[in-house]
Structure formats: structure tokens, C-alpha cells
N, C-alpha and C. Protein backbone atom coordinates (compact mmCIF):
# COMPACT_ATOMS: atom_id res chain seq x y z
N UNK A 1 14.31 31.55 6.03
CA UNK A 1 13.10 31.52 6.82
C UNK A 1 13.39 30.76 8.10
N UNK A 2 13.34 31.08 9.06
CA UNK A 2 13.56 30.96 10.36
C UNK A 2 11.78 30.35 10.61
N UNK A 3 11.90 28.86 11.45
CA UNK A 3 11.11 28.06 11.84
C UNK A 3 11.37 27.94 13.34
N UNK A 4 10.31 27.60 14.07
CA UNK A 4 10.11 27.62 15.49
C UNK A 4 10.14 25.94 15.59
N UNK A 5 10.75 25.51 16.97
CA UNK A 5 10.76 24.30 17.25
C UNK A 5 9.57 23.53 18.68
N UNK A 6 8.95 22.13 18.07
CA UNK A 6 8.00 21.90 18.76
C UNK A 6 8.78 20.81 20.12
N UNK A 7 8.59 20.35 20.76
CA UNK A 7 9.00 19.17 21.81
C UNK A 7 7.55 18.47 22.10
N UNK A 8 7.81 17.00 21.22
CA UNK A 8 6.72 16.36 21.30
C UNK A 8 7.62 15.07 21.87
N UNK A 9 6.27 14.45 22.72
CA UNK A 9 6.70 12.99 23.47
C UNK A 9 6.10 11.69 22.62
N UNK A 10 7.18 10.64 22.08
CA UNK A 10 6.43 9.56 21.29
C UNK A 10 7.04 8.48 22.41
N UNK A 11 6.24 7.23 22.29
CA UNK A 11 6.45 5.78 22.55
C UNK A 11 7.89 5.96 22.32
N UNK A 12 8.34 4.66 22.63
CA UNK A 12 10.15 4.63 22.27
C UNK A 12 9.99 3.70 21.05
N UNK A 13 9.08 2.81 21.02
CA UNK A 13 9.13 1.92 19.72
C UNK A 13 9.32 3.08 18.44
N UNK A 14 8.07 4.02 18.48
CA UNK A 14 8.15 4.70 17.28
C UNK A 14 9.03 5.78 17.46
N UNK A 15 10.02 5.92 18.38
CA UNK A 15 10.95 6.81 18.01
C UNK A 15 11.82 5.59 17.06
N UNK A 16 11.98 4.27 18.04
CA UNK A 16 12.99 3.64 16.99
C UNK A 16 13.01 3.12 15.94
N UNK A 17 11.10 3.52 15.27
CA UNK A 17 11.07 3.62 13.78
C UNK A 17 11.63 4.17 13.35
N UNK A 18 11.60 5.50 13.85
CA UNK A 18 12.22 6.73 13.14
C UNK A 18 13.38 6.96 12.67
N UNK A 19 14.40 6.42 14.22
CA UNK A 19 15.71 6.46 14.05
C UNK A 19 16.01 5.75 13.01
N UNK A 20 15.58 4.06 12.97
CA UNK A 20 15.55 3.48 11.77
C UNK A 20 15.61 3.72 10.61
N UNK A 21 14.73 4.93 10.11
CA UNK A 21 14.48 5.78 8.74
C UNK A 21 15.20 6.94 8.76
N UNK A 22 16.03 7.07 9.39
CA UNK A 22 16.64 7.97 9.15
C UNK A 22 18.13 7.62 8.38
N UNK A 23 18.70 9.41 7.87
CA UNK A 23 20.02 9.19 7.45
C UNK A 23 21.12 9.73 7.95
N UNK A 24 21.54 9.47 7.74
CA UNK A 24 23.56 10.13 7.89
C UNK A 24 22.97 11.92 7.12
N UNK A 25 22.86 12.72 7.90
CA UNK A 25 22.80 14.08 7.89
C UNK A 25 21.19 14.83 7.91
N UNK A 26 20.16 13.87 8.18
CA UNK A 26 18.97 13.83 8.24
C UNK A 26 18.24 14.04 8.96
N UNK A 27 18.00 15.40 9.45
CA UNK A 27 17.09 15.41 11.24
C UNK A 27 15.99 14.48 10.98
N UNK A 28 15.45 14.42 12.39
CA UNK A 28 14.37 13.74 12.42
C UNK A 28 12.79 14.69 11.90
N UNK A 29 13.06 15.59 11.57
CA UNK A 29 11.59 16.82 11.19
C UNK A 29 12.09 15.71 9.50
N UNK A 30 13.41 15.91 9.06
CA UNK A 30 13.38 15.10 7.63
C UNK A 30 12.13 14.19 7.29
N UNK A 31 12.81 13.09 8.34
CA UNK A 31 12.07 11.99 8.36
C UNK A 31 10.70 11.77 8.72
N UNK A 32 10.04 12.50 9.39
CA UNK A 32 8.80 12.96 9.33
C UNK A 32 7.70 13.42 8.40
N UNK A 33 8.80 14.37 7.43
CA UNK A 33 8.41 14.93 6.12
C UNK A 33 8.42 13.70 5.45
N UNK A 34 9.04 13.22 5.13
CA UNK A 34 9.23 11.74 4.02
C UNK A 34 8.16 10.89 4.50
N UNK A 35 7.98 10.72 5.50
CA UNK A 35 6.80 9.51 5.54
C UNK A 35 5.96 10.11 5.27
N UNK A 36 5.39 11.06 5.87
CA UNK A 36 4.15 11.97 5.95
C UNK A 36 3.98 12.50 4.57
N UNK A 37 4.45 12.34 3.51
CA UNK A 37 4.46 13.43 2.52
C UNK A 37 3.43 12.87 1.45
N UNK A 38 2.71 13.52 0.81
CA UNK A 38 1.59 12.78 -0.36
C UNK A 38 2.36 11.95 -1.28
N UNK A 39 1.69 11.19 -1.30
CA UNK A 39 2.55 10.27 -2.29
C UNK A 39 1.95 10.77 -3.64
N UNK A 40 3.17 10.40 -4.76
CA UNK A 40 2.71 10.80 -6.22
C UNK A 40 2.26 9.94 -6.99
N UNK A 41 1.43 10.53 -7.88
CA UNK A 41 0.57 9.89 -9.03
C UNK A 41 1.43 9.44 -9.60
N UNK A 42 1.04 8.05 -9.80
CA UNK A 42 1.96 7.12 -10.23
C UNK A 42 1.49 7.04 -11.74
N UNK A 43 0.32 7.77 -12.23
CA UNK A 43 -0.25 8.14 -13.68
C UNK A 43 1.17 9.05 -14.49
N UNK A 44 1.04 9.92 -13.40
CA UNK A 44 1.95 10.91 -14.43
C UNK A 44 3.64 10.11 -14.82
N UNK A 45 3.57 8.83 -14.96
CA UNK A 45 4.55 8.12 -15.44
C UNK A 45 4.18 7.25 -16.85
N UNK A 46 3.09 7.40 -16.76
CA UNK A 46 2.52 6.76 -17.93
C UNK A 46 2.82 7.21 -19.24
N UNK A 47 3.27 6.10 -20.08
CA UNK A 47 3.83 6.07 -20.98
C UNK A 47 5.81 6.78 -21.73
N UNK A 48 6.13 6.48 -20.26
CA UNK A 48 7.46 6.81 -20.04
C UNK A 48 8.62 5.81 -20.39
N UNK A 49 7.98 4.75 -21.11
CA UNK A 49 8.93 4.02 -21.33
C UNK A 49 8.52 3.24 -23.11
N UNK A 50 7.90 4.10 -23.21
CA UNK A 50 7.44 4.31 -25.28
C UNK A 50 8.71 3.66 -25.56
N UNK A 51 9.93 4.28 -25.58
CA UNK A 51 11.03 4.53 -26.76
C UNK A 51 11.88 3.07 -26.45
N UNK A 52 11.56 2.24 -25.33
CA UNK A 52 12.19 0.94 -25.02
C UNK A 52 12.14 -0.03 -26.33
N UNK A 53 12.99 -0.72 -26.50
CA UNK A 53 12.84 -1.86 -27.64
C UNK A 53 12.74 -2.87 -26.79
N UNK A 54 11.66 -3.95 -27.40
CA UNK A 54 11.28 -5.68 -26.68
C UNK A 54 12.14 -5.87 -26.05
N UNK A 55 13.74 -5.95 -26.64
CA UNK A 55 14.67 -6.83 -26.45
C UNK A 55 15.00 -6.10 -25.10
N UNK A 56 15.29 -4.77 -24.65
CA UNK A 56 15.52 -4.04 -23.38
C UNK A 56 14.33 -4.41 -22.48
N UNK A 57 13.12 -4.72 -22.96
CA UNK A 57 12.49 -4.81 -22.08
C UNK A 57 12.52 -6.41 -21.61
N UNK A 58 12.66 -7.52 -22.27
CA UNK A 58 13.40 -8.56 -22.14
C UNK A 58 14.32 -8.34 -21.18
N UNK A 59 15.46 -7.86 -21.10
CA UNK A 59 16.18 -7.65 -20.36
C UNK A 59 15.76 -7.22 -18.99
N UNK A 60 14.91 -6.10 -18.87
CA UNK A 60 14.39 -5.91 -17.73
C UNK A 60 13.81 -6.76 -16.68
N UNK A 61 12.82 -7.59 -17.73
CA UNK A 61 12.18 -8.55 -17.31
C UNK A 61 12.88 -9.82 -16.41
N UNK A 62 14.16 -10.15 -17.25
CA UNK A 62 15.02 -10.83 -16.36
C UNK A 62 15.93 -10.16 -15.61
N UNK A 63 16.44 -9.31 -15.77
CA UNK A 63 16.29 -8.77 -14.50
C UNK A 63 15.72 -8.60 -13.10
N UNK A 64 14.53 -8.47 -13.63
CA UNK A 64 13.73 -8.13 -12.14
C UNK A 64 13.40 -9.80 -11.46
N UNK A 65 13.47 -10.52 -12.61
CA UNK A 65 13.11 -12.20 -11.55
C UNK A 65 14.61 -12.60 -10.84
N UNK A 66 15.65 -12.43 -11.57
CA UNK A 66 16.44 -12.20 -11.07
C UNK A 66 16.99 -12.01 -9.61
N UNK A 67 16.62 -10.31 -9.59
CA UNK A 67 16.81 -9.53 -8.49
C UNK A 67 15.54 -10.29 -7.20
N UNK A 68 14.63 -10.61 -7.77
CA UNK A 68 13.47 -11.11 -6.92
C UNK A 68 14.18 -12.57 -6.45
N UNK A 69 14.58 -13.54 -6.86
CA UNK A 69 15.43 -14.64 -6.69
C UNK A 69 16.11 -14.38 -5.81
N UNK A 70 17.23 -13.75 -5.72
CA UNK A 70 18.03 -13.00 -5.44
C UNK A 70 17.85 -12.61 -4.04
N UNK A 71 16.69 -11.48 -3.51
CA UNK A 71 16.23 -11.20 -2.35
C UNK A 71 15.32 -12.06 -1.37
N UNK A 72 15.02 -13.37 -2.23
CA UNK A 72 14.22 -14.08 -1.70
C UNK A 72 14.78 -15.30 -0.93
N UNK A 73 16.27 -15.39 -1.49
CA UNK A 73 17.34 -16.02 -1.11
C UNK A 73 17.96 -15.70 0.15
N UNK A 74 18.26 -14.42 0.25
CA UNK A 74 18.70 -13.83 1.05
C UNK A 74 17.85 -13.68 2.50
N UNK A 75 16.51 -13.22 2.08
CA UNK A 75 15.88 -12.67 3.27
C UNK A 75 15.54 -14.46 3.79
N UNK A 76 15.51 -15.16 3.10
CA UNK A 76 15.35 -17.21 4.11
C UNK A 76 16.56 -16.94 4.44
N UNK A 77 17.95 -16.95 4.30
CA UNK A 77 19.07 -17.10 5.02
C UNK A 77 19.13 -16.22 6.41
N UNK A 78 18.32 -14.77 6.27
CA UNK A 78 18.31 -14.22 7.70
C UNK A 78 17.23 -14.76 8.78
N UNK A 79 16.67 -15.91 8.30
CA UNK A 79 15.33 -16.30 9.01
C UNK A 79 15.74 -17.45 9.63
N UNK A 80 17.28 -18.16 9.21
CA UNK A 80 17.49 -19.48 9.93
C UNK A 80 18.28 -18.98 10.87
């Protein structure tokens, strides 16, 4: 399917959102689609994690304070 191309004029800031969000092989119509796109029901995940045992979820749990430690560390070191 062959698509027609538009030439639209943005600010330069929000082009250099864009560029920002973009990837390594990713036009910018990509990145447009991705922001713009409906976000999903975060319902239809429900009850997707039944078959976990405590102890994995334990694990998770430290995990994620962890990882939160972790980034919270990091992002004060880019602030000094």
C-alpha cells in the first residue's frame, strides 16, 4: 500500500522531542505513531501472574526496590 507524504512545520523544541524518541531505523511518521497511539487496557492483564509462587514474588519485590535504589542513585549523581 503506497501512502502519500505530508510536509508539516513544528517548533524546533518539539522536533527535538522527537528526534529524542526516536530509533536507529525509525522514521519520524514511527515516532509519531508511538506517542499518538491509544494506550492499552491495562485490565486485560489482570490476573496474569496467578501461577507465581510468594517466594518469586518476594523476589520481585526486591527486586524492584532494588532497581528503584539503584535509579535514584544514579539520576542525584547526574544532578551534581
Amino acid at each position: 500500500m503506497c501512502m502519500g507524504t505530508k510536509t508539516i512545520s513544528i517548533m524546533e523544541d518539539a522536533y527535538n522531542i522527537l528526534r529524542s524518541k526516536k530509533r536507529r531505523g525509525e522514521s519520524f511518521s514511527d515516532v509519531i505513531r508511538k506517542i499518538v497511539e491509544k494506550k492499552k487496557d491495562i485490565m486485560k492483564f489482570a490476573g496474569s501472574w496467578k501461577r507465581i509462587s510468594s517466594k518469586d514474588i518476594e523476589k520481585i519485590k526486591k527486586d524492584i526496590t532494588s532497581l528503584r535504589k539503584r535509579s535514584t542513585i544514579e539520576l542525584l549523581k547526574k544532578t551534581k
